[in-house]
Each structure stands twice: as C-alpha cells, then as structure tokens.
C-alpha atoms as a PDB file:
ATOM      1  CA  UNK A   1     -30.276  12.520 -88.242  1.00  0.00           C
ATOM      2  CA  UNK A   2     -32.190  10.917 -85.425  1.00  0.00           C
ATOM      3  CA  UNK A   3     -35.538  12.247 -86.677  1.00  0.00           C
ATOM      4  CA  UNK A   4     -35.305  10.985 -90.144  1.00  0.00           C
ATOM      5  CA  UNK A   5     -33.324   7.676 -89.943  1.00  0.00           C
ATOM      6  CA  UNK A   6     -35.877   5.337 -88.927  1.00  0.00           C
ATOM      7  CA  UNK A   7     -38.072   6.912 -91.737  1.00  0.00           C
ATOM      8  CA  UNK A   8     -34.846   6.775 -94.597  1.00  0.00           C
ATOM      9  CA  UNK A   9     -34.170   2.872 -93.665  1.00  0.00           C
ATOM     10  CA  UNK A  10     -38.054   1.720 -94.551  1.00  0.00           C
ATOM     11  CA  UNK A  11     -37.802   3.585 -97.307  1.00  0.00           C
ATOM     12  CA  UNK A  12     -34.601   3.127 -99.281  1.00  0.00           C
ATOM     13  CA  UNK A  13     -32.770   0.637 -97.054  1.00  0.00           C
ATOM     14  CA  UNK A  14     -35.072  -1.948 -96.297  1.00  0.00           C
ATOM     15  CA  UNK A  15     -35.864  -1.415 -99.923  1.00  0.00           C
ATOM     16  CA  UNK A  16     -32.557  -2.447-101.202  1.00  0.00           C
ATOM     17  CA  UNK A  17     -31.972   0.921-102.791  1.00  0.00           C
ATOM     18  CA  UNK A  18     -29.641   2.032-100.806  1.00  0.00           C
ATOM     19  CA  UNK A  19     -26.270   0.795 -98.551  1.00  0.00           C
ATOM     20  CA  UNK A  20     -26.144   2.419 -94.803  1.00  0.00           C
ATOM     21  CA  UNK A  21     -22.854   2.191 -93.712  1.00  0.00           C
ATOM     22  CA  UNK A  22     -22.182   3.107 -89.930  1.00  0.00           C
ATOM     23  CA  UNK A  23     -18.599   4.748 -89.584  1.00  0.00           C
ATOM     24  CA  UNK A  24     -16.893   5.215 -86.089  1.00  0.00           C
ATOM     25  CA  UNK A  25     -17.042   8.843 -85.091  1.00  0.00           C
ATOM     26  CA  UNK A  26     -14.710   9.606 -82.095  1.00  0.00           C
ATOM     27  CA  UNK A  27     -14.650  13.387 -81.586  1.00  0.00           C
ATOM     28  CA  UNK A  28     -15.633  13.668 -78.359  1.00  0.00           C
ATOM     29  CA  UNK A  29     -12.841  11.801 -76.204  1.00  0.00           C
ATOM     30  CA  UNK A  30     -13.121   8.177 -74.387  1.00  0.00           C
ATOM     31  CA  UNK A  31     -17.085   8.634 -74.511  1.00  0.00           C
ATOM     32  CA  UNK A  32     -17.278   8.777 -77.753  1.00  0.00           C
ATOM     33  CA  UNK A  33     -14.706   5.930 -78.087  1.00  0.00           C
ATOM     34  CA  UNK A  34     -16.623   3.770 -75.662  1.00  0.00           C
ATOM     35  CA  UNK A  35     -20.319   4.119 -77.593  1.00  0.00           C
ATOM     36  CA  UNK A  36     -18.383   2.596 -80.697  1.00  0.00           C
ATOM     37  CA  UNK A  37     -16.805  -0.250 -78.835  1.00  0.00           C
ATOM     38  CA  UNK A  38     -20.200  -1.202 -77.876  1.00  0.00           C
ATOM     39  CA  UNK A  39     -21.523  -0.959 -81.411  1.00  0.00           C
ATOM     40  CA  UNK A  40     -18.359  -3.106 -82.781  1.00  0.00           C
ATOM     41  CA  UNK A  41     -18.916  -5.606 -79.880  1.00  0.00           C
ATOM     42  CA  UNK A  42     -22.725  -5.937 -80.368  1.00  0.00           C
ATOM     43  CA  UNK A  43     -22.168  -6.154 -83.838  1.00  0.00           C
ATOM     44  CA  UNK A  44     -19.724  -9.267 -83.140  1.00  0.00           C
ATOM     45  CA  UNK A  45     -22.285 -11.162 -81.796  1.00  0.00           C
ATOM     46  CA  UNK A  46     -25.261 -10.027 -84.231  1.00  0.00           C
ATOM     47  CA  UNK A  47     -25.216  -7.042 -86.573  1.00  0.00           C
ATOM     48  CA  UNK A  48     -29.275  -6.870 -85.484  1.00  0.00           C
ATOM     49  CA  UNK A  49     -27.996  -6.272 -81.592  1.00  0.00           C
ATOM     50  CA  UNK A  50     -25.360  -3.690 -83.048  1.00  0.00           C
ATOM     51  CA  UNK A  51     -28.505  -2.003 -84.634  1.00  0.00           C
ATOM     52  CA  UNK A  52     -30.353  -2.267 -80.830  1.00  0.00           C
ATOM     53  CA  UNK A  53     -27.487  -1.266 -79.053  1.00  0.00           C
ATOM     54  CA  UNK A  54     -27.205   2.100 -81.690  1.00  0.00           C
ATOM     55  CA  UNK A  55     -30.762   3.116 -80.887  1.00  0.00           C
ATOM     56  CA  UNK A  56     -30.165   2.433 -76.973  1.00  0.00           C
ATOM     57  CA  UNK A  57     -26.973   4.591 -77.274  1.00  0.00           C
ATOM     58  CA  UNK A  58     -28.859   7.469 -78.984  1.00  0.00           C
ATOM     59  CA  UNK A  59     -31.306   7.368 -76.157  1.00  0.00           C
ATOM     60  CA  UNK A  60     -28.534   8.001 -73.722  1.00  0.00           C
ATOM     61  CA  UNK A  61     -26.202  10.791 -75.711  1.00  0.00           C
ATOM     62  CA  UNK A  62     -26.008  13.088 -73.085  1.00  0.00           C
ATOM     63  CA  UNK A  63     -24.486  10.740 -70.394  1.00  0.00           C
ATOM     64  CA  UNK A  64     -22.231   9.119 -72.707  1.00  0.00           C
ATOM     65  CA  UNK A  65     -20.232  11.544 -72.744  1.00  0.00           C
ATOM     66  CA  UNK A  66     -18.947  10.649 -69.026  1.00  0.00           C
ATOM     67  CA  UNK A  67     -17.159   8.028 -69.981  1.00  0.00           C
ATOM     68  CA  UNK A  68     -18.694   5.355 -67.679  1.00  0.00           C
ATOM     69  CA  UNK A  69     -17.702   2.451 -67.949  1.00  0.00           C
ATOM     70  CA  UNK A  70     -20.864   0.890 -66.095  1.00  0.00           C
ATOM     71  CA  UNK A  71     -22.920   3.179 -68.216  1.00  0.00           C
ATOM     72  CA  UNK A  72     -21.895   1.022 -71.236  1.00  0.00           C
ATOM     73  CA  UNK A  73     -21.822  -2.571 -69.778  1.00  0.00           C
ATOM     74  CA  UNK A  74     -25.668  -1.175 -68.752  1.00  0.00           C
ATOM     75  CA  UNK A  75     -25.941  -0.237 -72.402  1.00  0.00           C
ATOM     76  CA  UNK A  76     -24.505  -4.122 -73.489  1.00  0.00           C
ATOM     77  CA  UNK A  77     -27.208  -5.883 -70.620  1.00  0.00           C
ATOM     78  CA  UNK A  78     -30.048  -3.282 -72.259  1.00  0.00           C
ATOM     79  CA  UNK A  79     -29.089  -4.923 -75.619  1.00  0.00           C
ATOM     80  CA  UNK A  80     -29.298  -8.519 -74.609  1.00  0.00           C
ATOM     81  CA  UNK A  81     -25.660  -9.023 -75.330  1.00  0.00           C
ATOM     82  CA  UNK A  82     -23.676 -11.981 -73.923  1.00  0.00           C
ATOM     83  CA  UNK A  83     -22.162  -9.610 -71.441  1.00  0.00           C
ATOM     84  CA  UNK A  84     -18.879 -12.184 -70.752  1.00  0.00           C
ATOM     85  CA  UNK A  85     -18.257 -11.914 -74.901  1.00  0.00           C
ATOM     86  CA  UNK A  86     -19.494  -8.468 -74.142  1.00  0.00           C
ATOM     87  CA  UNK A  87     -16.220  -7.974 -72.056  1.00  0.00           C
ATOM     88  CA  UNK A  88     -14.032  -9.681 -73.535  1.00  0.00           C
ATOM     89  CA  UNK A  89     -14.449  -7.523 -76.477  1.00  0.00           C
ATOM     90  CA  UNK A  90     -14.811  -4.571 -75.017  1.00  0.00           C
ATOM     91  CA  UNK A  91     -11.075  -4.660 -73.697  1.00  0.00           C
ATOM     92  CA  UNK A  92      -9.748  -6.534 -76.995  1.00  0.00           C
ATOM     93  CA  UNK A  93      -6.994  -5.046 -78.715  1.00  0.00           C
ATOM     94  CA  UNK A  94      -8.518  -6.200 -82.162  1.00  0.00           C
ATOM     95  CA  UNK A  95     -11.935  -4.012 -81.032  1.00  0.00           C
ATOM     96  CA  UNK A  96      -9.740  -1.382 -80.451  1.00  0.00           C
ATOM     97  CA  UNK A  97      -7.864  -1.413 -83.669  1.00  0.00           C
ATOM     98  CA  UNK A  98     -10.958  -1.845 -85.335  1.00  0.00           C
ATOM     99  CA  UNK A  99     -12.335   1.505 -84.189  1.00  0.00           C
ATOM    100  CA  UNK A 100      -9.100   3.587 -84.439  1.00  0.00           C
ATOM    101  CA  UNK A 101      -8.749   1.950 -88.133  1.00  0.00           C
ATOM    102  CA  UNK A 102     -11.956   2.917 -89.290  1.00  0.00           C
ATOM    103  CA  UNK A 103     -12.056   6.767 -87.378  1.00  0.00           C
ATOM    104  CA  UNK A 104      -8.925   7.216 -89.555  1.00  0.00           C
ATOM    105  CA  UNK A 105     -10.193   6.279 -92.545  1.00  0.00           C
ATOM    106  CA  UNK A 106     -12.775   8.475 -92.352  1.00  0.00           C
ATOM    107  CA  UNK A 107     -10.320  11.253 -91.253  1.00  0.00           C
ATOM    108  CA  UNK A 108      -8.478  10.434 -94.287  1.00  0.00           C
ATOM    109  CA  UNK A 109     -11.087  11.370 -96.357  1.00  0.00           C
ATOM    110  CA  UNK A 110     -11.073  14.991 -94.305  1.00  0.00           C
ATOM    111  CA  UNK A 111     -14.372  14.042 -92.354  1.00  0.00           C
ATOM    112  CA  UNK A 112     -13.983  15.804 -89.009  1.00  0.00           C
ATOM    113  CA  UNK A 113     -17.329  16.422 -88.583  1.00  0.00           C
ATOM    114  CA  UNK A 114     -20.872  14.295 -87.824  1.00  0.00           C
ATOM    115  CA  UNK A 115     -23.309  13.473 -89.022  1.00  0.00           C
ATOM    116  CA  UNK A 116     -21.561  13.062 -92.663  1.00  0.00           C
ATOM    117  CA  UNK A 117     -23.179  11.337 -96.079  1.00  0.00           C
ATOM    118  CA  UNK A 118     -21.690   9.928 -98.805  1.00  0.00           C
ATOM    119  CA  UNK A 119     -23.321   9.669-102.173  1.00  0.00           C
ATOM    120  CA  UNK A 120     -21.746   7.715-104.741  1.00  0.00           C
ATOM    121  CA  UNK A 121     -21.303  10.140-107.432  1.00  0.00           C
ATOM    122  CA  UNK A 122     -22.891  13.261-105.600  1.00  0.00           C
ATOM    123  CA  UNK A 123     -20.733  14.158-102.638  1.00  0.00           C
ATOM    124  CA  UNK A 124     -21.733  14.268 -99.257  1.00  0.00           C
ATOM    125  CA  UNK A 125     -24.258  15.780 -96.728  1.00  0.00           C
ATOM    126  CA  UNK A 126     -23.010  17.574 -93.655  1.00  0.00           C
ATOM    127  CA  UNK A 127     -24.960  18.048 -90.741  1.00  0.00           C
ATOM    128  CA  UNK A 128     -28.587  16.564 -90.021  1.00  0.00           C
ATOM    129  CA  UNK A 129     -31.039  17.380 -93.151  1.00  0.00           C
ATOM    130  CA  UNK A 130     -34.677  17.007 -93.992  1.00  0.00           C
ATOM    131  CA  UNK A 131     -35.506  13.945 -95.662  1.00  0.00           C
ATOM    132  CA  UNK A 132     -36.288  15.685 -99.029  1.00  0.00           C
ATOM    133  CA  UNK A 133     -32.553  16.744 -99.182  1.00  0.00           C
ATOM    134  CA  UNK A 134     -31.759  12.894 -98.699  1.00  0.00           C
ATOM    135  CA  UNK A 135     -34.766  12.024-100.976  1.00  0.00           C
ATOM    136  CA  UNK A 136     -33.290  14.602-103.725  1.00  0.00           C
ATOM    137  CA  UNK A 137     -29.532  13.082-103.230  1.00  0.00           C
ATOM    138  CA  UNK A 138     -30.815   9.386-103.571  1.00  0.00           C
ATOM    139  CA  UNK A 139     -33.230  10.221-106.894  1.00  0.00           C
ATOM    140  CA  UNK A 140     -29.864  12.098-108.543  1.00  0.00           C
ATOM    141  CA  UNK A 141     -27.726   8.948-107.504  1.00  0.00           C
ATOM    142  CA  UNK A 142     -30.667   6.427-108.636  1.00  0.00           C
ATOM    143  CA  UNK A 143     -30.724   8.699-112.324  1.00  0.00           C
ATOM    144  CA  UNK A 144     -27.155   8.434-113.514  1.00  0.00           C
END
C-alpha cells in the first residue's frame, strides 16, 4: 500500500472523491498495539500530526515490532507532538479502549488480515494492489 498511497490521496482524496479511513490493525502483539497508540495520540492533538506520525511509523516497520517503548516516544518527538500530552495519552485508559474498540470492530466484520479496503457497494481489496485495481474499484463505486 505504501507505494501507491501517497499517489491515491492526490488523486481521489484530496479530491473529495473519496473517504480514507485509517482502522487500528493489531496483529502483531504490543508493537503493533504501540504504533496505533501513537497514531490515536497524535491524532488527539492534530489529525495532520496523526498523518506525520503514520508516515514516520512506516519508515520504521521493521523495529516496531520490538515493542520499544523509547522507540515510540522517539516516534512522538519526530512528529512534533507535545510529548507531556504525548504521555499522558499514551498510558490513558480511554487511548486504550479506543484502539481495542476499533481492532474489534474491524474483527467483527471478519478482517484478520492487512492491508484491507472497503468499497461502498463493491467489497473489499485484500492485500497491497496496483493503483489501476483501486482506480477500477473507485470508477465502479463513482458509476452506481
């Protein structure tokens, strides 16, 4: 997904054409857990940090995994975050909840795996794709 996201925001969500929602995925233990804790904190202080702190995250998937904690208050000081809200959140019950809430939903719905894409009215993607695929999805869901 990393190769074409930058490319799919300019040109459908920047665009207004289509809504990007960014789901907790926690399959890979505490690390995993962790990276979306700093998303939902970032995004508590400004959705455009949450976006920063995404990219920054991305850059660092392989030690993420490790659990760090330093590794993510790094990630939060990379971002430009208030690193004292930073904290606070981080260890908040209601950031906590938050994640756990929204990882269920999506188990809910049976999604076990990443990356996953919902199209109103089409059905999802699985896996990463080439942006035609997402192209194709978005002209059938712009056409009904």
């Amino acid at each position: 997904m990393q190769g074409v996201e930058k490319e799919l925001w300019a040109d459908y969500v920047e665009t207004g054409q289509v809504k990007y929602v960014f789901w907790p995925v926690v399959n890979h233990g505490q690390g995993s857990f962790n990276a979306m804790l700093v998303m939902e904190c970032a995004g508590q202080q400004d959705l455009e940090l949450a976006w920063k702190a995404h990219d920054i995250l991305f850059e660092n998937l392989s030690a993420l995994y490790s659990g760090n904690l330093d590794l993510y208050l790094s990630i939060a000081e990379q971002t430009g975050l208030d690193l004292d809200e930073f904290q606070t959140c981080f260890g908040s019950e209601e950031a906590i909840a938050q994640i756990q809430s929204l990882d269920q939903i999506r188990r809910d719905k049976g999604i076990t795996a990443q990356p996953v894409f919902e199209f109103v009215g089409v059905g999802y993607l699985l896996g990463s794709q080439p942006k035609s695929v997402f192209d194709d999805a978005i002209s059938t869901v712009s056409n009904q």
